[in-house]
Protein backbone atom coordinates (compact mmCIF):
# COMPACT_ATOMS: atom_id res chain seq x y z
CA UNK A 1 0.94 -39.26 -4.03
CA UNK A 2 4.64 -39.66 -4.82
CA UNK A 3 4.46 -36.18 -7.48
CA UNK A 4 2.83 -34.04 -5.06
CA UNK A 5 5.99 -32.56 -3.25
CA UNK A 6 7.50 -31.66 -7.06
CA UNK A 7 4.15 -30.18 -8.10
CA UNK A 8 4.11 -28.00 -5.00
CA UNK A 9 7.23 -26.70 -5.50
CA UNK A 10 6.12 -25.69 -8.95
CA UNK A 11 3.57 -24.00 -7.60
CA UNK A 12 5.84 -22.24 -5.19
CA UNK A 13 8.28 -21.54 -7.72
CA UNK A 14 5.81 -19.91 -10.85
CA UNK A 15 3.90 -17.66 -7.77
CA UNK A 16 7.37 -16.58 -6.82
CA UNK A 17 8.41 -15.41 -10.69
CA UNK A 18 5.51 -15.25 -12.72
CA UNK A 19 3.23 -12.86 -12.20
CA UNK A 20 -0.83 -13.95 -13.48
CA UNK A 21 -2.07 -13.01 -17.15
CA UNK A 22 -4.61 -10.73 -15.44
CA UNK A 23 -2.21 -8.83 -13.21
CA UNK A 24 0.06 -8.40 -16.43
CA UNK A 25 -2.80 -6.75 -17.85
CA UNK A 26 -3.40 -4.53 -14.98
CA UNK A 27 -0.18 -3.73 -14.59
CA UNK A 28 0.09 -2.73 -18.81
CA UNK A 29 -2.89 -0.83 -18.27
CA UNK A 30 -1.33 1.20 -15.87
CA UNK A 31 1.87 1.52 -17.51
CA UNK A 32 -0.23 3.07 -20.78
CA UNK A 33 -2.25 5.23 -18.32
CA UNK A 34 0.75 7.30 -17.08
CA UNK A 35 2.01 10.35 -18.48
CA UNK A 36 5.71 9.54 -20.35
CA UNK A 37 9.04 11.47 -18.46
CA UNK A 38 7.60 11.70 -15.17
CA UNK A 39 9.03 9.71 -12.20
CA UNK A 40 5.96 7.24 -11.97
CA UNK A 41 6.35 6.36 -15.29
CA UNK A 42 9.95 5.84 -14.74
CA UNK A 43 9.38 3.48 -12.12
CA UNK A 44 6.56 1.69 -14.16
CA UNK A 45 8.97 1.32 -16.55
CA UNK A 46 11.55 -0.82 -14.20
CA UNK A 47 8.37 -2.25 -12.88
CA UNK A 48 7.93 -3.74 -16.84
CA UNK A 49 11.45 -4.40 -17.26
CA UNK A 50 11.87 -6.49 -14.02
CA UNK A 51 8.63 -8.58 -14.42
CA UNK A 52 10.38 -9.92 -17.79
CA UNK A 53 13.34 -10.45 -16.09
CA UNK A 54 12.05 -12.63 -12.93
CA UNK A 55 10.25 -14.49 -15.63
CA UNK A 56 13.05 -15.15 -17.92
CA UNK A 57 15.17 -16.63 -14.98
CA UNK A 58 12.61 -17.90 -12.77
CA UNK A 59 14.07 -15.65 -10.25
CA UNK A 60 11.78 -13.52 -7.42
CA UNK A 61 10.00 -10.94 -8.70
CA UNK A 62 10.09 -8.99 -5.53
CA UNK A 63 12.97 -10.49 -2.61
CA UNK A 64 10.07 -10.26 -0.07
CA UNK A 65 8.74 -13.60 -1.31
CA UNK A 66 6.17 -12.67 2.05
CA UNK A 67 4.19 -15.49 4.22
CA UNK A 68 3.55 -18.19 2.30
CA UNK A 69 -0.09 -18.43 2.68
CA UNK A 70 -1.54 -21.91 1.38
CA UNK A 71 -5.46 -22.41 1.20
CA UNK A 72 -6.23 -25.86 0.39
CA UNK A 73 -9.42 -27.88 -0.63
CA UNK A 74 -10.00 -31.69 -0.33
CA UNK A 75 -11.96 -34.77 -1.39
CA UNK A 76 -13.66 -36.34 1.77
CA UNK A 77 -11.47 -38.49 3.24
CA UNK A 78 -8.39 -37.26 1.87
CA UNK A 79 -5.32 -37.11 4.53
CA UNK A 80 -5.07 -33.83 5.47
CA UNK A 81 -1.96 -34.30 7.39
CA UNK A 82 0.15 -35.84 4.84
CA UNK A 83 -0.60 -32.75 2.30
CA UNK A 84 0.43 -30.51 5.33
CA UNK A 85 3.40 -31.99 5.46
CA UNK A 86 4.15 -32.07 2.03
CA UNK A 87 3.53 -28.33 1.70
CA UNK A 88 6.30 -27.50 4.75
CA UNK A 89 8.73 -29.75 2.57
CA UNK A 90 8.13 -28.25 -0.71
CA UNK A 91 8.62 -24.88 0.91
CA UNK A 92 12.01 -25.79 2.53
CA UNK A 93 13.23 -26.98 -0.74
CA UNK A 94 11.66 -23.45 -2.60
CA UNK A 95 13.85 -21.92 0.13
CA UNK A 96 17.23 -23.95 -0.33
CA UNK A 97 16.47 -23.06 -4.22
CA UNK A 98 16.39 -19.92 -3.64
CA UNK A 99 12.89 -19.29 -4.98
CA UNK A 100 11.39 -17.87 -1.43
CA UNK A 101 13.90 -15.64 1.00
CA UNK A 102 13.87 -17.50 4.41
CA UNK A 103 11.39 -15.40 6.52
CA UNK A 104 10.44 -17.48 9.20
CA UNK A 105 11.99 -15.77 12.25
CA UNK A 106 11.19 -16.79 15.95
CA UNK A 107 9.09 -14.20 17.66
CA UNK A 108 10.70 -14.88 20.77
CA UNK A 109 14.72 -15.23 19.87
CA UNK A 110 14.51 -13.04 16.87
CA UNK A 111 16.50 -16.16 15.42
CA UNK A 112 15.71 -16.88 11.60
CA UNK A 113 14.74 -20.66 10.73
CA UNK A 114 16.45 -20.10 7.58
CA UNK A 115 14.15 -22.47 5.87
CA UNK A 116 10.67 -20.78 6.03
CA UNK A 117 9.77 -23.29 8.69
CA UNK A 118 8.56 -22.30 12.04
CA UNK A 119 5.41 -22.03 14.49
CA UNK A 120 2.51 -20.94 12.50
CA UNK A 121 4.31 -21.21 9.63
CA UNK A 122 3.64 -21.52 6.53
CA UNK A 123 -0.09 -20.48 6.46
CA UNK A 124 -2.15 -23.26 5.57
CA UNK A 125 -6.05 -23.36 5.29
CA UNK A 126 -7.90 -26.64 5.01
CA UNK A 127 -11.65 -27.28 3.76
CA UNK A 128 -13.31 -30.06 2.44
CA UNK A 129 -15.59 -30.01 -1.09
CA UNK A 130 -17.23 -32.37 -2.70
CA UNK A 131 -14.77 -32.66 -5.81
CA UNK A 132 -12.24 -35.19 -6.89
CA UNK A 133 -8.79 -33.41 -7.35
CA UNK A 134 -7.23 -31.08 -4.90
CA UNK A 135 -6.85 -27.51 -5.17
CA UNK A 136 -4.04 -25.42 -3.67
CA UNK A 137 -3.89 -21.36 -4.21
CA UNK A 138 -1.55 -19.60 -2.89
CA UNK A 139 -0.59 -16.05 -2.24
CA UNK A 140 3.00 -14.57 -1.28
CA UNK A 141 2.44 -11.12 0.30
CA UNK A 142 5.08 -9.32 1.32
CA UNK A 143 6.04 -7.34 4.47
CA UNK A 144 5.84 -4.11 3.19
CA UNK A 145 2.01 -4.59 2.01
CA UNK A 146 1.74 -6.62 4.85
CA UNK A 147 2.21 -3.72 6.92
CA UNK A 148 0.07 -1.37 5.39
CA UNK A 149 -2.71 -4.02 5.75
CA UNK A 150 -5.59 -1.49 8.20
CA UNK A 151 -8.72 -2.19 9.71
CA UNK A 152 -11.50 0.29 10.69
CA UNK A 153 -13.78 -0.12 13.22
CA UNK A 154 -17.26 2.40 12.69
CA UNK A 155 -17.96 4.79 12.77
CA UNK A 156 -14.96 6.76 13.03
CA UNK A 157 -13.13 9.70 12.23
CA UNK A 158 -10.37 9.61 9.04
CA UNK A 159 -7.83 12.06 7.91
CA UNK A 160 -9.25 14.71 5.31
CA UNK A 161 -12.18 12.55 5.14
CA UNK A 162 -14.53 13.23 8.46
CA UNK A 163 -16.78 11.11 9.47
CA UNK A 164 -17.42 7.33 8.38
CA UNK A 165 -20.44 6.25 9.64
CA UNK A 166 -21.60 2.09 9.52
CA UNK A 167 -23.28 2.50 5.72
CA UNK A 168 -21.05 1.30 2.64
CA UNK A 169 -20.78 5.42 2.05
CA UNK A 170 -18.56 4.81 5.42
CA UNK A 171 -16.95 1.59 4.21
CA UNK A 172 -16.34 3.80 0.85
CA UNK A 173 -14.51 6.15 2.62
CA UNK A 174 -12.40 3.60 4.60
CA UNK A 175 -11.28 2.11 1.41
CA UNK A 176 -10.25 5.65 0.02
CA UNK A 177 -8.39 6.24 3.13
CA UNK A 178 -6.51 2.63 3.01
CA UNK A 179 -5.75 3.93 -0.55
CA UNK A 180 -4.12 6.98 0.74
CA UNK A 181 -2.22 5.93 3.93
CA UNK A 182 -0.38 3.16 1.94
CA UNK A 183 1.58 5.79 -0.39
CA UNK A 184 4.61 4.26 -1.44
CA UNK A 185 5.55 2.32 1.28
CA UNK A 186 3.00 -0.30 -0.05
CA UNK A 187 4.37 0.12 -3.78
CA UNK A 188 1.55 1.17 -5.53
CA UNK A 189 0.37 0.74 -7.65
CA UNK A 190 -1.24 -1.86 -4.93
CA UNK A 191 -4.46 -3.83 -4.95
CA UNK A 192 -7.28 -4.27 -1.89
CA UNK A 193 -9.02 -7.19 -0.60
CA UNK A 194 -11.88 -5.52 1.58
CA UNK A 195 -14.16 -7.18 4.77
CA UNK A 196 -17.18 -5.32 5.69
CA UNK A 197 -18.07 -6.79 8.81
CA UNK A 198 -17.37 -10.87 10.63
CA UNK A 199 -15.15 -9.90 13.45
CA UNK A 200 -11.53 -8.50 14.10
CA UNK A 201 -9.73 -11.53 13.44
CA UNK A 202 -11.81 -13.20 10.23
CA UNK A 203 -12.36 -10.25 8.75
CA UNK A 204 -8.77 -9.85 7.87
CA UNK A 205 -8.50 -13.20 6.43
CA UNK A 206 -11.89 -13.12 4.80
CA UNK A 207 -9.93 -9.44 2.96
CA UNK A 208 -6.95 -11.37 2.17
CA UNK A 209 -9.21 -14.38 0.36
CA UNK A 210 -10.38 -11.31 -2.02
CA UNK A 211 -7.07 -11.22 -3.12
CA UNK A 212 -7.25 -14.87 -4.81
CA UNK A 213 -10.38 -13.11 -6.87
CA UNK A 214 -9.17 -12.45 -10.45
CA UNK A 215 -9.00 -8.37 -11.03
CA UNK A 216 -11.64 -7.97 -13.80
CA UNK A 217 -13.88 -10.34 -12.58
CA UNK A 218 -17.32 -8.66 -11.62
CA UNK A 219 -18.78 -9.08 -8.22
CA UNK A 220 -22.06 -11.38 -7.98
CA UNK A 221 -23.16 -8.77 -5.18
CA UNK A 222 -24.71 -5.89 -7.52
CA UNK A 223 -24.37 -3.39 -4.16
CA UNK A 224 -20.57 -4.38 -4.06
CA UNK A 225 -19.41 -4.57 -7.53
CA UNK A 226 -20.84 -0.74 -7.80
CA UNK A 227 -18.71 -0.41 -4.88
CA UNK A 228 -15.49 -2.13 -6.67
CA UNK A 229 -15.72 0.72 -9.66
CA UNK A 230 -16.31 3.34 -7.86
CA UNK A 231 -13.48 3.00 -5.32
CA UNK A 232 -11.05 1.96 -8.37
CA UNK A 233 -12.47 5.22 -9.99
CA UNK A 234 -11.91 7.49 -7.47
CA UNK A 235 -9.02 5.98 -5.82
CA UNK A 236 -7.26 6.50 -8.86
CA UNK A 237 -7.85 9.95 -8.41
CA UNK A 238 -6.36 10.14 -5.38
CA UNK A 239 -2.90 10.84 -6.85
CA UNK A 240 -0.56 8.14 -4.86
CA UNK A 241 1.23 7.21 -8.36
CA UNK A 242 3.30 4.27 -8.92
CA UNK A 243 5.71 3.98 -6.29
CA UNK A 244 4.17 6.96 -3.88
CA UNK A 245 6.03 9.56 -6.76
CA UNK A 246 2.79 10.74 -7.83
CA UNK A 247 0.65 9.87 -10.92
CA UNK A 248 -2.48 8.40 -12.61
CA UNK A 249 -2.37 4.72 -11.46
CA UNK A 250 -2.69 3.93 -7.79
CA UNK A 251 -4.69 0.82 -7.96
CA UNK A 252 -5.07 -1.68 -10.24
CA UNK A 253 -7.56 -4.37 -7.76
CA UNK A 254 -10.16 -3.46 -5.57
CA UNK A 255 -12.26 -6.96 -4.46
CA UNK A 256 -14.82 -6.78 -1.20
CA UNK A 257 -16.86 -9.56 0.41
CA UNK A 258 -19.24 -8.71 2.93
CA UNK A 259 -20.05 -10.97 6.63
CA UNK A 260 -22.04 -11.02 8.61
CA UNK A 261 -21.25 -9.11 12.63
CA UNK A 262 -22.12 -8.64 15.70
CA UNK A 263 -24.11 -5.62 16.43
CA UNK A 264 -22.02 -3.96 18.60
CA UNK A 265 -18.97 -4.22 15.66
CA UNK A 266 -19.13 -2.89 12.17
CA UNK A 267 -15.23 -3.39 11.10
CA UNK A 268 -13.80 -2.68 7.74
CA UNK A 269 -10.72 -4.79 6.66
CA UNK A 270 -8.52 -4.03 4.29
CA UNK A 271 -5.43 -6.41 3.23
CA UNK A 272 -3.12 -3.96 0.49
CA UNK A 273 -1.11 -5.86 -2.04
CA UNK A 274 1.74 -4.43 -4.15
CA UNK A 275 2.20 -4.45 -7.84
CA UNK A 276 4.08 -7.56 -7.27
CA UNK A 277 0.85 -9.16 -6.81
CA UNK A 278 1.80 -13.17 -6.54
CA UNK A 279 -1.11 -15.57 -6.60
CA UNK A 280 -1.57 -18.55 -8.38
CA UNK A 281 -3.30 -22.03 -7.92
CA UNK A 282 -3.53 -25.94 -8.87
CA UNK A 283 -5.61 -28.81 -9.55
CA UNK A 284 -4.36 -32.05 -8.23
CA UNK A 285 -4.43 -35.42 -9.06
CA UNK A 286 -5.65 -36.47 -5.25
CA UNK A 287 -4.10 -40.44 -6.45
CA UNK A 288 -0.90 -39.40 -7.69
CA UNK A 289 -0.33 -35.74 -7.01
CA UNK A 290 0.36 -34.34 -10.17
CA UNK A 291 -0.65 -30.86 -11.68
CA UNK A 292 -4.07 -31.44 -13.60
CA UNK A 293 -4.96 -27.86 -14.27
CA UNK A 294 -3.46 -24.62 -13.43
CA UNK A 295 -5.45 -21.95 -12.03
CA UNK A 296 -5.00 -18.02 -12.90
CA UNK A 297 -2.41 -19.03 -15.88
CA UNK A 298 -2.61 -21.15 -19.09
CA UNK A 299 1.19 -22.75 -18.91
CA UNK A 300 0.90 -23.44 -22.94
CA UNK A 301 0.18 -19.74 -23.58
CA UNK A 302 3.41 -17.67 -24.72
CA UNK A 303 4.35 -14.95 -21.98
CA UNK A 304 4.47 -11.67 -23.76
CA UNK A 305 6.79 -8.80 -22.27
CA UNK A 306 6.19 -6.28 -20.67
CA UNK A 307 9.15 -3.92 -21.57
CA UNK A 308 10.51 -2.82 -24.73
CA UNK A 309 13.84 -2.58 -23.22
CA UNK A 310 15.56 -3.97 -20.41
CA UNK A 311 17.88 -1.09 -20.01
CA UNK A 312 16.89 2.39 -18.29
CA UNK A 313 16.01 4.59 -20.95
CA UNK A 314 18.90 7.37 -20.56
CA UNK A 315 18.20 10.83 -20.47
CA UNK A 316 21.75 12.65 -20.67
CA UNK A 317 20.36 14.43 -17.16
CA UNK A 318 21.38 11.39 -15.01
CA UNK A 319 24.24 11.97 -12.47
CA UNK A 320 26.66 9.63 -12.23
CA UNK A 321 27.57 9.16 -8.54
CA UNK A 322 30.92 6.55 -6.98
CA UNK A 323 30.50 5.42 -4.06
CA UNK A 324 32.70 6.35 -1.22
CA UNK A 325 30.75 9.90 -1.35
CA UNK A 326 31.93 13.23 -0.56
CA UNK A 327 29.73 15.57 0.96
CA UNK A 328 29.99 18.17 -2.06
CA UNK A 329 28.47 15.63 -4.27
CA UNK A 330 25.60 15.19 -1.98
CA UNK A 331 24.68 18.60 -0.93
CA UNK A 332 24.74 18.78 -5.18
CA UNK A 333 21.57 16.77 -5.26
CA UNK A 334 18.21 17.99 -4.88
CA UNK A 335 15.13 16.28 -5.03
CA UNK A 336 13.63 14.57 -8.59
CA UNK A 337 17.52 13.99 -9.84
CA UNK A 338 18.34 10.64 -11.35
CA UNK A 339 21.12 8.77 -10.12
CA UNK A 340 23.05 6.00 -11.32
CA UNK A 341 25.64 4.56 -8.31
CA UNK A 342 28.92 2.51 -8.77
CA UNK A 343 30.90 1.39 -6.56
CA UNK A 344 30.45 0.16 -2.71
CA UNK A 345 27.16 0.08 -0.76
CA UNK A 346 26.50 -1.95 2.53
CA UNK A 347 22.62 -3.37 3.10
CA UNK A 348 21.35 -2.88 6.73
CA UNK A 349 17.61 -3.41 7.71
CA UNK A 350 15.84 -3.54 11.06
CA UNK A 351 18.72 -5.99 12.97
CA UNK A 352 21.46 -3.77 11.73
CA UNK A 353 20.02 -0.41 12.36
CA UNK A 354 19.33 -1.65 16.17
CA UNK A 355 22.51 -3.08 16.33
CA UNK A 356 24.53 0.39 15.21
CA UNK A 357 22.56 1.89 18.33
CA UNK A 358 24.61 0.60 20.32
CA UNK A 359 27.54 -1.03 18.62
CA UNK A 360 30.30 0.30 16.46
CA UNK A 361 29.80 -0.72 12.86
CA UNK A 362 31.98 -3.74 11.80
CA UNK A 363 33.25 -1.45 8.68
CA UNK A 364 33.92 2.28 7.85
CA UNK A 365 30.61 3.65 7.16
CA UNK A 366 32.00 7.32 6.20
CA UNK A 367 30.74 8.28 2.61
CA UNK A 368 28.63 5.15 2.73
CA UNK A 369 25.74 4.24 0.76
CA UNK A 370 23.35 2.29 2.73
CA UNK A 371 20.85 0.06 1.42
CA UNK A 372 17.81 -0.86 3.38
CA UNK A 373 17.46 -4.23 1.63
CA UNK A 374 17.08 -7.70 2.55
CA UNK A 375 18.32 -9.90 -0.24
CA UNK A 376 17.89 -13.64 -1.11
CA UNK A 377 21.23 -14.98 -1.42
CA UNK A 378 22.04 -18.34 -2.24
CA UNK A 379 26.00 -19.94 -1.59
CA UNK A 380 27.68 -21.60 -4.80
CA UNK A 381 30.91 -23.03 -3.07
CA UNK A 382 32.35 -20.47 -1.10
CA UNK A 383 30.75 -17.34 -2.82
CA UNK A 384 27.29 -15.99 -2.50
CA UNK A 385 24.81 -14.69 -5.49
CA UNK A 386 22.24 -12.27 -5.25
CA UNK A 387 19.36 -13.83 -6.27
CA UNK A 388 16.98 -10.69 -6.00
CA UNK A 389 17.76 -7.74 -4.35
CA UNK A 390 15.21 -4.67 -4.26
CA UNK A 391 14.54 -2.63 -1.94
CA UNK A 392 12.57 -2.77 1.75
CA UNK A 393 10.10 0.29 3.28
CA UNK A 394 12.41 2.56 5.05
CA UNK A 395 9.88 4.13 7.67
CA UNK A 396 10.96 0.71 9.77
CA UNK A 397 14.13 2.42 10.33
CA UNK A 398 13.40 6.31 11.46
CA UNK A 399 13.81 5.56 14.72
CA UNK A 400 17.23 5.32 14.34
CA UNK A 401 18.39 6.26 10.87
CA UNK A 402 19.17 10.06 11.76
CA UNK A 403 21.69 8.98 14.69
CA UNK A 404 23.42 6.40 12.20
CA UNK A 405 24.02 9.16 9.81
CA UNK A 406 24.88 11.66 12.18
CA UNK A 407 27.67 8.81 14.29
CA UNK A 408 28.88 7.10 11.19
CA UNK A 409 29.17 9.56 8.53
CA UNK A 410 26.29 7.65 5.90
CA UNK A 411 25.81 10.05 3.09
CA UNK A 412 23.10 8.14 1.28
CA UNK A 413 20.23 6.03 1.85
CA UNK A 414 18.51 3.89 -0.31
CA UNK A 415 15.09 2.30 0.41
CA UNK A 416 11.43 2.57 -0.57
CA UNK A 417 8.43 4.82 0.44
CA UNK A 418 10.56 7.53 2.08
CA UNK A 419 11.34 8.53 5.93
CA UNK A 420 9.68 11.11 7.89
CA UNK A 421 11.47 14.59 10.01
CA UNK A 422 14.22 13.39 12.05
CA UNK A 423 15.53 11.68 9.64
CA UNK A 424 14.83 14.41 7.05
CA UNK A 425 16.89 17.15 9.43
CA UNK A 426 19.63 14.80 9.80
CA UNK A 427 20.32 14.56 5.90
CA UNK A 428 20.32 18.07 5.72
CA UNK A 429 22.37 18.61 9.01
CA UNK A 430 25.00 16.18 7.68
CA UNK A 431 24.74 16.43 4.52
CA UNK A 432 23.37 13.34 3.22
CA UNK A 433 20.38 12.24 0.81
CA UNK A 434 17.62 9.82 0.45
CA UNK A 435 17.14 7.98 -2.49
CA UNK A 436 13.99 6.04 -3.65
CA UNK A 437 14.58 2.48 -5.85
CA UNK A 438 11.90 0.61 -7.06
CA UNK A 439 9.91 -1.23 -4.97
CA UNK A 440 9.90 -5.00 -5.66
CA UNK A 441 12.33 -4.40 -8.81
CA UNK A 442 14.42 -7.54 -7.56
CA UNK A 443 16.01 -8.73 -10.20
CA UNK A 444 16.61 -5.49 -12.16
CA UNK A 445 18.27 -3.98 -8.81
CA UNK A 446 19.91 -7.80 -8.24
CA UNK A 447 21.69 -7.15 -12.20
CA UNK A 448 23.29 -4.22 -10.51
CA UNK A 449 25.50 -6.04 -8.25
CA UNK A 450 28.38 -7.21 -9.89
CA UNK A 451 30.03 -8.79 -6.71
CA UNK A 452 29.74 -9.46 -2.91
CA UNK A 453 32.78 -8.66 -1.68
CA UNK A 454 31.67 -9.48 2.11
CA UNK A 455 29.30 -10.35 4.96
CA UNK A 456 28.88 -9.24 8.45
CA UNK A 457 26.36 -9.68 11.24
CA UNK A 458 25.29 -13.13 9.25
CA UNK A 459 23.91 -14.16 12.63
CA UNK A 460 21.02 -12.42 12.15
CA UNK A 461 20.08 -14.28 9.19
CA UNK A 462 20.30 -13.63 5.36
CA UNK A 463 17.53 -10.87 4.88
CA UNK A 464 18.93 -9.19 8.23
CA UNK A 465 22.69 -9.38 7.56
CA UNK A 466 25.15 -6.44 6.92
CA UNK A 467 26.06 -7.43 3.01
CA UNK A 468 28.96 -5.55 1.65
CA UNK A 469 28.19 -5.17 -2.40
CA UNK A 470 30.02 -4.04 -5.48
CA UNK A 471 27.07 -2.59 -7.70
CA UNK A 472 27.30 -0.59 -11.16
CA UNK A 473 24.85 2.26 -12.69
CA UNK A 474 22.40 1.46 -9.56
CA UNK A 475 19.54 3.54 -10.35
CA UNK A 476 17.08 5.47 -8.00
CA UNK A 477 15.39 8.84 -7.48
CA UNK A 478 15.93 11.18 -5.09
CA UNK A 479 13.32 11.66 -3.25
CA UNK A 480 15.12 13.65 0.22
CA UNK A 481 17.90 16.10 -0.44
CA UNK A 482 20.47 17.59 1.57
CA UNK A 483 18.29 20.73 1.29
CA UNK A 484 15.38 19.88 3.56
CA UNK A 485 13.04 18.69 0.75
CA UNK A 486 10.96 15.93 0.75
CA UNK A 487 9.11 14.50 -2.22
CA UNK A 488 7.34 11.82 -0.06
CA UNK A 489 6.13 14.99 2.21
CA UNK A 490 4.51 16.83 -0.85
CA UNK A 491 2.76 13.70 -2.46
CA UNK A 492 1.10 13.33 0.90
CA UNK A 493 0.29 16.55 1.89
CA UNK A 494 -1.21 17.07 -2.32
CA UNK A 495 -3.30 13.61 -2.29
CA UNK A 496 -4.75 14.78 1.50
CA UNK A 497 -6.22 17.82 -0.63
CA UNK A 498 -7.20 14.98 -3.36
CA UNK A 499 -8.86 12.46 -0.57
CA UNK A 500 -10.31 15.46 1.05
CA UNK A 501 -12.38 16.40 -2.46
CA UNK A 502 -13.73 12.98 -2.42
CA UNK A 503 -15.24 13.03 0.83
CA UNK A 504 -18.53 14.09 -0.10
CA UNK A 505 -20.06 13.40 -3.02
């Protein structure tokens, strides 16, 4: 099958940067359903603009290309073995393109394969059928979903929502609650994949195999596809918004199976996907290994766009910050401004954060802006390019963000889905703010950076490295002032009341 490498890495390439006809749909949906000037719709708005983008360039949409997760069917008789391989080579080379971030890191040494490669890794799923060609689907999910992924075990007892007992009203209000608890650190607006039942460990892939359903097909199971609308009626009344700001669209996918269990276990599963929801799939020529069919997309069909504009629209109110920052323009800011940053800014995720705790940074962090992102970056003889650059779930880092602003003198942080009270008392005890990008706005946030001047800490791989960054009008929201306000604390606390309303019905 001497085309089967190339069409995998096709594959790879269009999940990465193309987002599917019926998630574009969703996603315009959404963008029509929220109410123009407020911050969700501002994000949606980026969201558009940076879909067209990743298209355009057949760059990431989101820098979190995820777990590659492959699930593959065969003829009878078909070497399994040689496909397998195939697929770890075609990933390698999507990685050395830059089309996936290198995300295979060692659970042991921490140490980054820096080609996707590893134990375990990718995912791939075999099974047999009784058809000619091969199919291959595949779904990148990133971390930040990933992590927001919760299972349920009934009955049990849920925030604002009492009791769930083992009866789909139960499994209802699981799915609410999965809804709810994902806020923006899942960048809504997200989709579900949804187990009722099998046990602990197939029930969570049985909810991520939901996710390769299309989102307006209709369930064959009449009890479940009531289920689907009502949960994608109700959920959207929830509140979350686009991005966790607040707003109309929360979820744009809801898609349950049901297994059988044991008696003893009822569990509910529940795999979250972002807006950046990357799936696609092939037919293959099982002689010669070439694309017969696509799956999810119709490659001959013209890609319409999803923004009007690639430029934010400008309101006058914006302020325009430099980076260095003084503490005076800081303790300016309060929560909902608009800011546009030029200047310096340093990325630092979960390797550099741990590192500051007990090391002294390797550059002057005082009026620093510091940007919880880990980028893909590829090396064009001796300088590096952002390839796609948005921005990571900050709650990773509250253990020890407040100390690094407090020792270092940080007077902003950038991320997604907000940070909880220690860090919240340290920007208002230093005087330093949080600010919200758009999650999975890659190549809109990479068109930002105009240069890296530097790298430090490179030994801890390319998404985990301390990257030093010349960026211009960088726009995000603040959503944690200097003040002791906290957006990300009032959208929870208003969609509890919200989940609480629908717990009875």
């Amino acid at each position: 099958m001497q085309f089967l490498e190339e069409s995998l890495i096709e594959l790879i390439t269009q999940t990465s940067t193309n987002l599917p006809p019926d998630v574009r749909q969703a996603m315009g949906a959404a963008i029509h359903g929220e109410a123009p000037g407020t911050q969700a719709s501002q994000a949606l708005g980026i969201i558009a603009s940076n879909i067209d983008m990743a298209a355009n360039d057949e760059g990431p949409i989101c820098q979190d290309t995820g777990m590659p997760t492959f699930d593959v069917h065969t003829p009878v008789g078909i070497n399994q073995i040689a496909i397998k391989k195939a697929i770890r080579a075609a990933v390698a080379e999507a990685t050395r393109r830059g089309k996936l971030r290198p995300n295979s890191v060692d659970s042991l040494t921490g140490k980054n394969s820096g080609d996707n490669l590893g134990a375990e890794t990718p995912v791939i799923h075999f099974e047999q059928w009784e058809q000619d060609e091969i199919e291959v689907k595949l779904i990148l999910k990133g971390g930040g979903c990933e992590n927001k992924n919760i299972q349920y075990s009934l009955p049990c007892e849920l925030d604002h929502m009492g009791k769930a007992g083992r009866d789909l009203e139960g499994v209802r209000k699981c799915i609410l609650h999965s809804v709810w608890q994902a806020q923006g650190q899942g960048c809504a607006p997200g989709a579900v994949g949804v187990c009722i039942g099998s046990d602990r460990a197939h029930g969570y892939t049985l909810a991520k195999y939901q996710l390769f359903r299309t989102l307006d097909d209709v369930n064959p199971v009449p009890e479940l596809a009531r289920l689907e609308a009502e949960i994608m009626d109700e959920a959207n009344r929830i509140g979350v918004g686009a991005m966790g700001f607040g707003g109309n669209v929360s979820l744009i996918g809801c898609k349950i199976a049901a297994a059988n269990r044991l008696p003893a276990s009822f569990f509910v599963s529940v795999a979250y996907d972002c807006w950046a929801y990357r799936r696609l799939g092939i037919r293959i020529d099982a002689a010669n290994g070439a694309i017969t069919k696509w799956l999810y997309r119709d490659p001959s069909r013209t890609v319409e766009k999803m923004a009007k504009s690639e430029d934010f629209p400008l309101t006058g109110r914006e302020v325009m910050l430099r980076a260095p920052l003084t503490e005076d323009q800081v303790r300016a800011l309060k929560v909902g401004d608009v800011v546009l940053i030029s200047g310096e800014m340093y990325t630092g995720r979960d390797a550099v954060h741990a590192h500051l705790m007990k090391n002294p940074p390797p550059v002057d962090m005082r009026g620093s802006v510091l940007y919880h992102c880990g980028p893909v970056m590829l090396k064009q003889d001796e300088n590096w390019v952002v390839k796609a650059a948005g921005p990571t779930t900050s709650s990773r880092e509250e253990p020890y963000q407040a100390d690094i602003i407090r020792n270092y003198g940080v007077r902003a942080v950038i991320g997604k889905g907000g940070m909880g009270k220690k860090t919240l008392a340290a920007l208002k005890d230093s005087g330093a703010v949080y600010l919200n990008g758009i999650g999975g706005a890659a190549q809109y946030y990479a068109r930002s950076i105009q240069k890296v001047l530097g790298v430090h800490l490179l030994e801890f791989g390319i998404p985990e490295a301390m990257w030093h960054l010349e960026v211009n009008n960088f726009v995000a929201i603040v959503t944690m002032d200097a003040h002791g306000n906290s957006l990300h604390a009032d959208v929870e606390k208003e969609t509890g009341e919200h989940l609480a309303e629908l717990s009875t019905r």
